[in-house]
PDB file of N, CA and C in Angstrom:
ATOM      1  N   UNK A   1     -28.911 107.643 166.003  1.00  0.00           N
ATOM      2  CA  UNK A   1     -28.839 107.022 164.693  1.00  0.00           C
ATOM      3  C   UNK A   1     -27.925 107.836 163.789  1.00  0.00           C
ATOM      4  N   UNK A   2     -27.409 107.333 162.698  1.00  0.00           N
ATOM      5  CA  UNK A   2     -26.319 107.793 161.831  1.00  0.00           C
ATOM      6  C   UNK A   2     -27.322 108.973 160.527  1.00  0.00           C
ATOM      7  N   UNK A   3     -26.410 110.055 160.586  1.00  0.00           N
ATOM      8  CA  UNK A   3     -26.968 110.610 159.702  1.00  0.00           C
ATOM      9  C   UNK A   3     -26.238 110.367 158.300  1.00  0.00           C
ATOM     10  N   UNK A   4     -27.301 110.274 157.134  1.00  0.00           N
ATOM     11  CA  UNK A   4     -26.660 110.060 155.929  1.00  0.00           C
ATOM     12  C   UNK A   4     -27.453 111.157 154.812  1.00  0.00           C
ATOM     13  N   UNK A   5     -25.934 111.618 154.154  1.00  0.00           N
ATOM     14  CA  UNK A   5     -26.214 112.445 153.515  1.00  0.00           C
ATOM     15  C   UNK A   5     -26.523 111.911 151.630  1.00  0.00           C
ATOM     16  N   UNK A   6     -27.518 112.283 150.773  1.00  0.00           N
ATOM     17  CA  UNK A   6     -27.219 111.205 149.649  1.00  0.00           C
ATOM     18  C   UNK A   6     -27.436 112.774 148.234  1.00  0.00           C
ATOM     19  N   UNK A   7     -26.960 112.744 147.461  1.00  0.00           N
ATOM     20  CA  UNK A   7     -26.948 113.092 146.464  1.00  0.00           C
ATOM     21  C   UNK A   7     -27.449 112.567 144.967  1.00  0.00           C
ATOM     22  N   UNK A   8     -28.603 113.195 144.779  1.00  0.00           N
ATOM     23  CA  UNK A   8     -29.384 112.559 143.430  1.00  0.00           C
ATOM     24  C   UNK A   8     -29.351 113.477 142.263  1.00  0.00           C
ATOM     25  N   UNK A   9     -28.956 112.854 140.914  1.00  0.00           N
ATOM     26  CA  UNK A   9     -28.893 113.294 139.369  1.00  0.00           C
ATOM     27  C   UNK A   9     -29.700 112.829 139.041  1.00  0.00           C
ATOM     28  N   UNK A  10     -30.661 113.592 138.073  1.00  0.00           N
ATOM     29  CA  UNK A  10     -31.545 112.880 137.030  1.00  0.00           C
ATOM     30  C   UNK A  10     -31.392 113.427 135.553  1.00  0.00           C
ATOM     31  N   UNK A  11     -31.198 112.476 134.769  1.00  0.00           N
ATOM     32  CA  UNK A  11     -30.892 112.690 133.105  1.00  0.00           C
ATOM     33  C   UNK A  11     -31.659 113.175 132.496  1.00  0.00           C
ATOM     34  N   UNK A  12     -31.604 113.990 132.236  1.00  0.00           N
ATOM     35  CA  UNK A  12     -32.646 115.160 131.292  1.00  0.00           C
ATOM     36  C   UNK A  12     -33.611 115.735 131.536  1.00  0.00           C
ATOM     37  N   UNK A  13     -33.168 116.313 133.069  1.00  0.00           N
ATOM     38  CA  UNK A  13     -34.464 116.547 133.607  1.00  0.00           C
ATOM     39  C   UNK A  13     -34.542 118.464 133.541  1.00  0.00           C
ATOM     40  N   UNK A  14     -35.906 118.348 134.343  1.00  0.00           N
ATOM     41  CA  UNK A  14     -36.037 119.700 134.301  1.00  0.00           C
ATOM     42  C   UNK A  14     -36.600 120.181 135.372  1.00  0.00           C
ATOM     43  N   UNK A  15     -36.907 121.349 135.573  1.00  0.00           N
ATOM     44  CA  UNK A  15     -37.341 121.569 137.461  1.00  0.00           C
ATOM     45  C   UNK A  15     -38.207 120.732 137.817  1.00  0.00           C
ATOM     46  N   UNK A  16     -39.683 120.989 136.835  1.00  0.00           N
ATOM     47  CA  UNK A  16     -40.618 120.201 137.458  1.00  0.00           C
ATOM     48  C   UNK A  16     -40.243 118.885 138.459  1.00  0.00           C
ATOM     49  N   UNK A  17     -38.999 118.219 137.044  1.00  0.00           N
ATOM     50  CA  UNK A  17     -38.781 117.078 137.666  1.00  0.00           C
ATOM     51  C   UNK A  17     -38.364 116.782 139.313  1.00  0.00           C
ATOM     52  N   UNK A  18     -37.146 117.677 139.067  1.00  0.00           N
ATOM     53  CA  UNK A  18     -36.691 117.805 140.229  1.00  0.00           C
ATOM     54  C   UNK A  18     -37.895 118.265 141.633  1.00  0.00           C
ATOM     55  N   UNK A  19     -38.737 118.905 141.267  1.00  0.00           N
ATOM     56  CA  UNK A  19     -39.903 119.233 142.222  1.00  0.00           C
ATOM     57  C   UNK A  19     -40.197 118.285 142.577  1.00  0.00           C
ATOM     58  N   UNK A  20     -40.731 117.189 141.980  1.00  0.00           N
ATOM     59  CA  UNK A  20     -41.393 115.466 142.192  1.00  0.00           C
ATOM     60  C   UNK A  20     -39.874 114.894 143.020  1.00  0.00           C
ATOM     61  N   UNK A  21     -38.894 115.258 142.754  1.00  0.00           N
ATOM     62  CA  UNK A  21     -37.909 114.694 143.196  1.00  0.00           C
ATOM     63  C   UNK A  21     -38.203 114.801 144.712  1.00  0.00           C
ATOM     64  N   UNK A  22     -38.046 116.115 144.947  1.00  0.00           N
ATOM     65  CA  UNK A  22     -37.928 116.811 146.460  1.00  0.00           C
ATOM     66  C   UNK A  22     -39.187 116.324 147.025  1.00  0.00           C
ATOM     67  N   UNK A  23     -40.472 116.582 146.268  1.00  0.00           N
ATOM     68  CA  UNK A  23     -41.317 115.962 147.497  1.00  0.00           C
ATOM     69  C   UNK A  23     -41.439 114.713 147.631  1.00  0.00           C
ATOM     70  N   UNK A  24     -41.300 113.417 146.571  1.00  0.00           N
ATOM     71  CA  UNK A  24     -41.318 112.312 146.864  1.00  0.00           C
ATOM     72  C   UNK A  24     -40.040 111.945 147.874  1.00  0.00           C
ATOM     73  N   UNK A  25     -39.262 112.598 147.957  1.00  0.00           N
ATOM     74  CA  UNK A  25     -37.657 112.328 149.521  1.00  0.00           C
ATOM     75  C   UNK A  25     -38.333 112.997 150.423  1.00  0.00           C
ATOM     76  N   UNK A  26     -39.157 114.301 150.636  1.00  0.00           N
ATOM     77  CA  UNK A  26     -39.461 114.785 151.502  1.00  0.00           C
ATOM     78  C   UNK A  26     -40.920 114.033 152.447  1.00  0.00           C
ATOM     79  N   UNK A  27     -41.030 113.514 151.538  1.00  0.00           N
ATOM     80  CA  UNK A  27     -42.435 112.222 151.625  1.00  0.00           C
ATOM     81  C   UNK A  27     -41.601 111.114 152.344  1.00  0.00           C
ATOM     82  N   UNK A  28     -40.436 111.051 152.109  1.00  0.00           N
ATOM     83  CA  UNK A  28     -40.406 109.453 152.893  1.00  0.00           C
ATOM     84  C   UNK A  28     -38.927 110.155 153.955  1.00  0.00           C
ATOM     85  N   UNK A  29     -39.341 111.400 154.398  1.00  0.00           N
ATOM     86  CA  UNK A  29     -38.416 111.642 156.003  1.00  0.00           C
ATOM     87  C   UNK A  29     -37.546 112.406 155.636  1.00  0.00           C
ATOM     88  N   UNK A  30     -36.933 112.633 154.245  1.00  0.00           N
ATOM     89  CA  UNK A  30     -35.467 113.682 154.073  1.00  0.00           C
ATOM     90  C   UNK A  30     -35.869 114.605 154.717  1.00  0.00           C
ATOM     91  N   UNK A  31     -34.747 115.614 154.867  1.00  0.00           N
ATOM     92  CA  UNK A  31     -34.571 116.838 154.700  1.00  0.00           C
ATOM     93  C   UNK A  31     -33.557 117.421 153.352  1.00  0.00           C
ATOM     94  N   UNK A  32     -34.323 117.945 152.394  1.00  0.00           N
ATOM     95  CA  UNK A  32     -33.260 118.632 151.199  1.00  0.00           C
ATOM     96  C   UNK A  32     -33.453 120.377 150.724  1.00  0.00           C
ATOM     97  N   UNK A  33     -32.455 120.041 150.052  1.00  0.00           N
ATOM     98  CA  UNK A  33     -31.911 121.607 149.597  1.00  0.00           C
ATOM     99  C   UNK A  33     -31.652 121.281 147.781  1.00  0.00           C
ATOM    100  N   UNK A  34     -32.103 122.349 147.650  1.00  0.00           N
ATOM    101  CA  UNK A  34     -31.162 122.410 145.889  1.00  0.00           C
ATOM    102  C   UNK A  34     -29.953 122.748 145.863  1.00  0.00           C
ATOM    103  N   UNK A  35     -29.177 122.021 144.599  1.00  0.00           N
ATOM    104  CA  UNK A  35     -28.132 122.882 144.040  1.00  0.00           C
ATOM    105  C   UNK A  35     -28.383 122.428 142.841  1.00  0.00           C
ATOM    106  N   UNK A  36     -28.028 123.793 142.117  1.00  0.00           N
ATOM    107  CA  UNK A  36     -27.525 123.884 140.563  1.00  0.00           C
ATOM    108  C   UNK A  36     -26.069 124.770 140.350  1.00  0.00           C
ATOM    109  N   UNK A  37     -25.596 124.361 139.281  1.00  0.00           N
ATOM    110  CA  UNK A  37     -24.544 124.718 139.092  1.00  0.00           C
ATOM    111  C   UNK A  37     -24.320 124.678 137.640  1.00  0.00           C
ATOM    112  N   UNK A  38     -24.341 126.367 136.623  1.00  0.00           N
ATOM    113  CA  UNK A  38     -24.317 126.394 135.608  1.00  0.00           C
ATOM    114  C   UNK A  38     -23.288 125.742 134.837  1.00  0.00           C
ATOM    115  N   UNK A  39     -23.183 125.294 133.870  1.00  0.00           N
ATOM    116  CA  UNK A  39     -22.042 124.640 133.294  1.00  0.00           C
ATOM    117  C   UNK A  39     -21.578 125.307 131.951  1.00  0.00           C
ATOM    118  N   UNK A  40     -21.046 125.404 130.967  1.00  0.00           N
ATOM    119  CA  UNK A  40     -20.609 126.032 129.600  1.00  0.00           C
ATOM    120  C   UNK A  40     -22.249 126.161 128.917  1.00  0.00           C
ATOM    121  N   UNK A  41     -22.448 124.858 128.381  1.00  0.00           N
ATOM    122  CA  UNK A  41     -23.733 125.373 127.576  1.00  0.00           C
ATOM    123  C   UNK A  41     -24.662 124.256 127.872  1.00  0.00           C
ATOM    124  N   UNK A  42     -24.345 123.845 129.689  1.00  0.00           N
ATOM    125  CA  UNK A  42     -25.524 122.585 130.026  1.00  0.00           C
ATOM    126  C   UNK A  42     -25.871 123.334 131.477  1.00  0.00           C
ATOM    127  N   UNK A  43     -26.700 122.987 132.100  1.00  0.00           N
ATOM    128  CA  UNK A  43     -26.787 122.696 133.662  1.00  0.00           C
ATOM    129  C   UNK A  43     -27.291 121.610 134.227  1.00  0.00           C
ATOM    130  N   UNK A  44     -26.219 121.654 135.384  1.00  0.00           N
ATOM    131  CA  UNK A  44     -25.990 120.248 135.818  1.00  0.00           C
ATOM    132  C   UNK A  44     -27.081 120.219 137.069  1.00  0.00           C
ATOM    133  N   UNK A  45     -27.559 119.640 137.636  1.00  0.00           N
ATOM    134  CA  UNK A  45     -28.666 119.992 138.679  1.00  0.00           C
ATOM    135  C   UNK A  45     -28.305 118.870 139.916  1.00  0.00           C
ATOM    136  N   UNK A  46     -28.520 118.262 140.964  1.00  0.00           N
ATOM    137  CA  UNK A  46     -28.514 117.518 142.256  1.00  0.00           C
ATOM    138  C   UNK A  46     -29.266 118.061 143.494  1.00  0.00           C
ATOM    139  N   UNK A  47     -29.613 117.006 143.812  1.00  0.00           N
ATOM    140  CA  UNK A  47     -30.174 117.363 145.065  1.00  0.00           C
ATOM    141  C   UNK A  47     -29.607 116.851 146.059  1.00  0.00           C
ATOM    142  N   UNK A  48     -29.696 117.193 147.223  1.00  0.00           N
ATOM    143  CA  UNK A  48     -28.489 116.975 148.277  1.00  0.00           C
ATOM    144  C   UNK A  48     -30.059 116.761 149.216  1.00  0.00           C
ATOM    145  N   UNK A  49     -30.064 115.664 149.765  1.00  0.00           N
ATOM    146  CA  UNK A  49     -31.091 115.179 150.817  1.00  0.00           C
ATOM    147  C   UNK A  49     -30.069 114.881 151.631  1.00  0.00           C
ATOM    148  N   UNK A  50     -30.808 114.563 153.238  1.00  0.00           N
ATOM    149  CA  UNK A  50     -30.186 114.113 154.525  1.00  0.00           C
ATOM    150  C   UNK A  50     -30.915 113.047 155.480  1.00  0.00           C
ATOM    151  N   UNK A  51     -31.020 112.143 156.007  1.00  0.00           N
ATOM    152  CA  UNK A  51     -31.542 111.557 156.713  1.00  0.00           C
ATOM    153  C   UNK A  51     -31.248 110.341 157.613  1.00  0.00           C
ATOM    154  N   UNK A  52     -31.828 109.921 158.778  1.00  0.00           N
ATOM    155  CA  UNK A  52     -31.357 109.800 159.728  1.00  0.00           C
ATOM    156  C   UNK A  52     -31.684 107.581 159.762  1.00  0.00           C
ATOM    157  N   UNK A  53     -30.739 106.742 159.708  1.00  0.00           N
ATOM    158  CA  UNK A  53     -31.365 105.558 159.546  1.00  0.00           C
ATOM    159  C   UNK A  53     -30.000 104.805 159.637  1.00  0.00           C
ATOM    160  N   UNK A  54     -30.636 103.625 158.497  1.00  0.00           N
ATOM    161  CA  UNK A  54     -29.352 102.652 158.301  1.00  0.00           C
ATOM    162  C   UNK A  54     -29.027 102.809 156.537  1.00  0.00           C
ATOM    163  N   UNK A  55     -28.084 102.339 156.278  1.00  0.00           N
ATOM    164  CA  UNK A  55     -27.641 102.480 155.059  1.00  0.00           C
ATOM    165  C   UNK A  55     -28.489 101.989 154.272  1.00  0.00           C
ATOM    166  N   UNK A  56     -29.194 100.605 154.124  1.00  0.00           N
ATOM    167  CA  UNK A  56     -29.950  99.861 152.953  1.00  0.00           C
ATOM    168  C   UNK A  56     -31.345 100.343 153.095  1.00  0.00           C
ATOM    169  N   UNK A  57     -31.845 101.197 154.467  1.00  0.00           N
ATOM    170  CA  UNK A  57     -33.222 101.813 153.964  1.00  0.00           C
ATOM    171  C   UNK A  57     -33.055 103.417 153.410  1.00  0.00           C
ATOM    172  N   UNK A  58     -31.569 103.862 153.833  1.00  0.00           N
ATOM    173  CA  UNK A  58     -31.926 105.195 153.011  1.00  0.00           C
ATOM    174  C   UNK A  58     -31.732 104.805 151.371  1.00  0.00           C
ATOM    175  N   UNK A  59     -30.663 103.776 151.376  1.00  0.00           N
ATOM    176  CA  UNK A  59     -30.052 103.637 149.957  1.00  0.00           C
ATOM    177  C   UNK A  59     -31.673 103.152 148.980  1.00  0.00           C
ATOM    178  N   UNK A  60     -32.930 102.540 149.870  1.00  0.00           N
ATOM    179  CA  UNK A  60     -33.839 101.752 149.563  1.00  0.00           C
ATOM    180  C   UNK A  60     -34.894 103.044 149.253  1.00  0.00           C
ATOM    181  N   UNK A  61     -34.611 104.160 150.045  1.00  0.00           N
ATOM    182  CA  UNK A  61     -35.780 105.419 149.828  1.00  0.00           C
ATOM    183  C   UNK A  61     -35.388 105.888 148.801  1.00  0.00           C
ATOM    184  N   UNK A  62     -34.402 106.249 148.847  1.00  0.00           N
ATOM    185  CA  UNK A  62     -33.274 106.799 147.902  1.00  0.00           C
ATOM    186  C   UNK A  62     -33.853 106.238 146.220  1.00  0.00           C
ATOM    187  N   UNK A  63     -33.165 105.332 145.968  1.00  0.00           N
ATOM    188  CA  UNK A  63     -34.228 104.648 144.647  1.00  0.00           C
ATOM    189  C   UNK A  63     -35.485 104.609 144.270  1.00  0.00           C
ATOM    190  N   UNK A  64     -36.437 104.416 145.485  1.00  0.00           N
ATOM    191  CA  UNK A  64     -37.915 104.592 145.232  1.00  0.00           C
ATOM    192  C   UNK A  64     -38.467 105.931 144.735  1.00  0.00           C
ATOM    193  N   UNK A  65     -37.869 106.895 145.573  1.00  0.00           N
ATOM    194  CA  UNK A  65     -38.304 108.526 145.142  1.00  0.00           C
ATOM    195  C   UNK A  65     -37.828 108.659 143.953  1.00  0.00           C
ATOM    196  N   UNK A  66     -36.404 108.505 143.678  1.00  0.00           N
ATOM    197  CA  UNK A  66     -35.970 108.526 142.643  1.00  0.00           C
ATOM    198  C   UNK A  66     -36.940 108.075 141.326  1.00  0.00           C
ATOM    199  N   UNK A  67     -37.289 106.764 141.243  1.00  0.00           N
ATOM    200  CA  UNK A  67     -37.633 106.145 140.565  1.00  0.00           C
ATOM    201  C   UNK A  67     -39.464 106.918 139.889  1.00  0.00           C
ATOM    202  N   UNK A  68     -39.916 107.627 141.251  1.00  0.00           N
ATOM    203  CA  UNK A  68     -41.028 108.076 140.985  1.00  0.00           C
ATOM    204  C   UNK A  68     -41.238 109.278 139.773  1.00  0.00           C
ATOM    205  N   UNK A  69     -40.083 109.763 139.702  1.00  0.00           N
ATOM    206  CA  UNK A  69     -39.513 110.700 138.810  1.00  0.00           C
ATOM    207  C   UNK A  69     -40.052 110.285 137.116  1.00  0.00           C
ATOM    208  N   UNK A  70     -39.781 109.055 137.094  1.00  0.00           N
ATOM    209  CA  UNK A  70     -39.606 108.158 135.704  1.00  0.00           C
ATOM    210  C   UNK A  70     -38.331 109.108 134.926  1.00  0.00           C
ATOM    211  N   UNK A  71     -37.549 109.697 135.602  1.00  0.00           N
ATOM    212  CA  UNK A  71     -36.113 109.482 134.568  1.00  0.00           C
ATOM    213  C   UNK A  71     -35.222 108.381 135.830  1.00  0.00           C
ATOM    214  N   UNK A  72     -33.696 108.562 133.877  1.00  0.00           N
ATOM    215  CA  UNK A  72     -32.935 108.173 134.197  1.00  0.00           C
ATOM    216  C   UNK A  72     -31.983 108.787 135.772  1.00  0.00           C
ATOM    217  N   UNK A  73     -31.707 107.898 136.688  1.00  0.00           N
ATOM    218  CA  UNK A  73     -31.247 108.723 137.820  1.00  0.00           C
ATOM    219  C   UNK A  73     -29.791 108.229 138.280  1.00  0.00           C
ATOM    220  N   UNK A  74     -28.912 108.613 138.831  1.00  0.00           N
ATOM    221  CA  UNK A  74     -27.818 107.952 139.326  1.00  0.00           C
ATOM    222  C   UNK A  74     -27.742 108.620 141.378  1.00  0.00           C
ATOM    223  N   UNK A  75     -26.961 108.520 141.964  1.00  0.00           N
ATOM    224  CA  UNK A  75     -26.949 108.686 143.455  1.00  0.00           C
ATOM    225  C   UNK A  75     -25.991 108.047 144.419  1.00  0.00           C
ATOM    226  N   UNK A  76     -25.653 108.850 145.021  1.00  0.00           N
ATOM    227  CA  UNK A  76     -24.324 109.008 146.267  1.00  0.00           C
ATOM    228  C   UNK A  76     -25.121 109.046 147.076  1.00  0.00           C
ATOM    229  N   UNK A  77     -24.731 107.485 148.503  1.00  0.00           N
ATOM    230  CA  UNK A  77     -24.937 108.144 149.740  1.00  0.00           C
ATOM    231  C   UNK A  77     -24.232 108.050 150.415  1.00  0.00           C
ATOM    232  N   UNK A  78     -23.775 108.807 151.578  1.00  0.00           N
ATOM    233  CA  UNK A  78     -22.315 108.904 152.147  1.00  0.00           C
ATOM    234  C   UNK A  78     -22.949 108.676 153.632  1.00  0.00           C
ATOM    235  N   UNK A  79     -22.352 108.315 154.513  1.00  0.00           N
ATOM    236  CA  UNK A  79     -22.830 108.129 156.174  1.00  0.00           C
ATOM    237  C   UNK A  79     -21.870 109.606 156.454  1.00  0.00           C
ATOM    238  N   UNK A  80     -22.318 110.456 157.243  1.00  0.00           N
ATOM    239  CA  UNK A  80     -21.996 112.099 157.912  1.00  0.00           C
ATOM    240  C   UNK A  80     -21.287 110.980 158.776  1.00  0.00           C
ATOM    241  N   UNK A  81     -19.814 111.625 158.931  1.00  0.00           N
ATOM    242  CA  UNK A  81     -18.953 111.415 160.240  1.00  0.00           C
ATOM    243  C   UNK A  81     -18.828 112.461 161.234  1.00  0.00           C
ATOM    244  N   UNK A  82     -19.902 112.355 162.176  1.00  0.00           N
ATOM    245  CA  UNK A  82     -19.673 112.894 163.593  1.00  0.00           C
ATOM    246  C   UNK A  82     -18.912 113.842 164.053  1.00  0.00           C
TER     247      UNK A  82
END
């Protein structure tokens, strides 16, 4: 099966959030990692999940976890080329 890698932002968030982030993806099969990356006088935060399927059920997990968050969220998922 195709591995797909997806990248999630959430708007105004804060670790906690991001905590709910990671285990609600880690709840439905990801595998993730943090990144942050300080910015001038913001930080920008993403999470970089991975998982193994078809495009419209990761893109479909992808939103649900997200969504469990209750922020605003945006998200990249890319199919890993081999």
């Amino acid at each position: 099966m195709p591995l797909y890698i997806a990248v999630v932002q959430l708007e105004n968030a804060v670790e906690n959030d991001y905590q709910k982030l990671h285990e609600a993806l880690q709840s439905r099969s990801f595998k993730t990692a943090t990144y942050a990356e300080q910015k001038k006088e913001e930080s920008m935060h993403s999470l970089i999940a991975t998982k193994t399927g078809n495009m419209p059920g990761v893109i479909d997990a992808v939103k649900n976890a997200a969504s469990e968050t209750g922020k605003i969220f945006s998200f990249t998922v890319m199919r890993n080329k081999r």
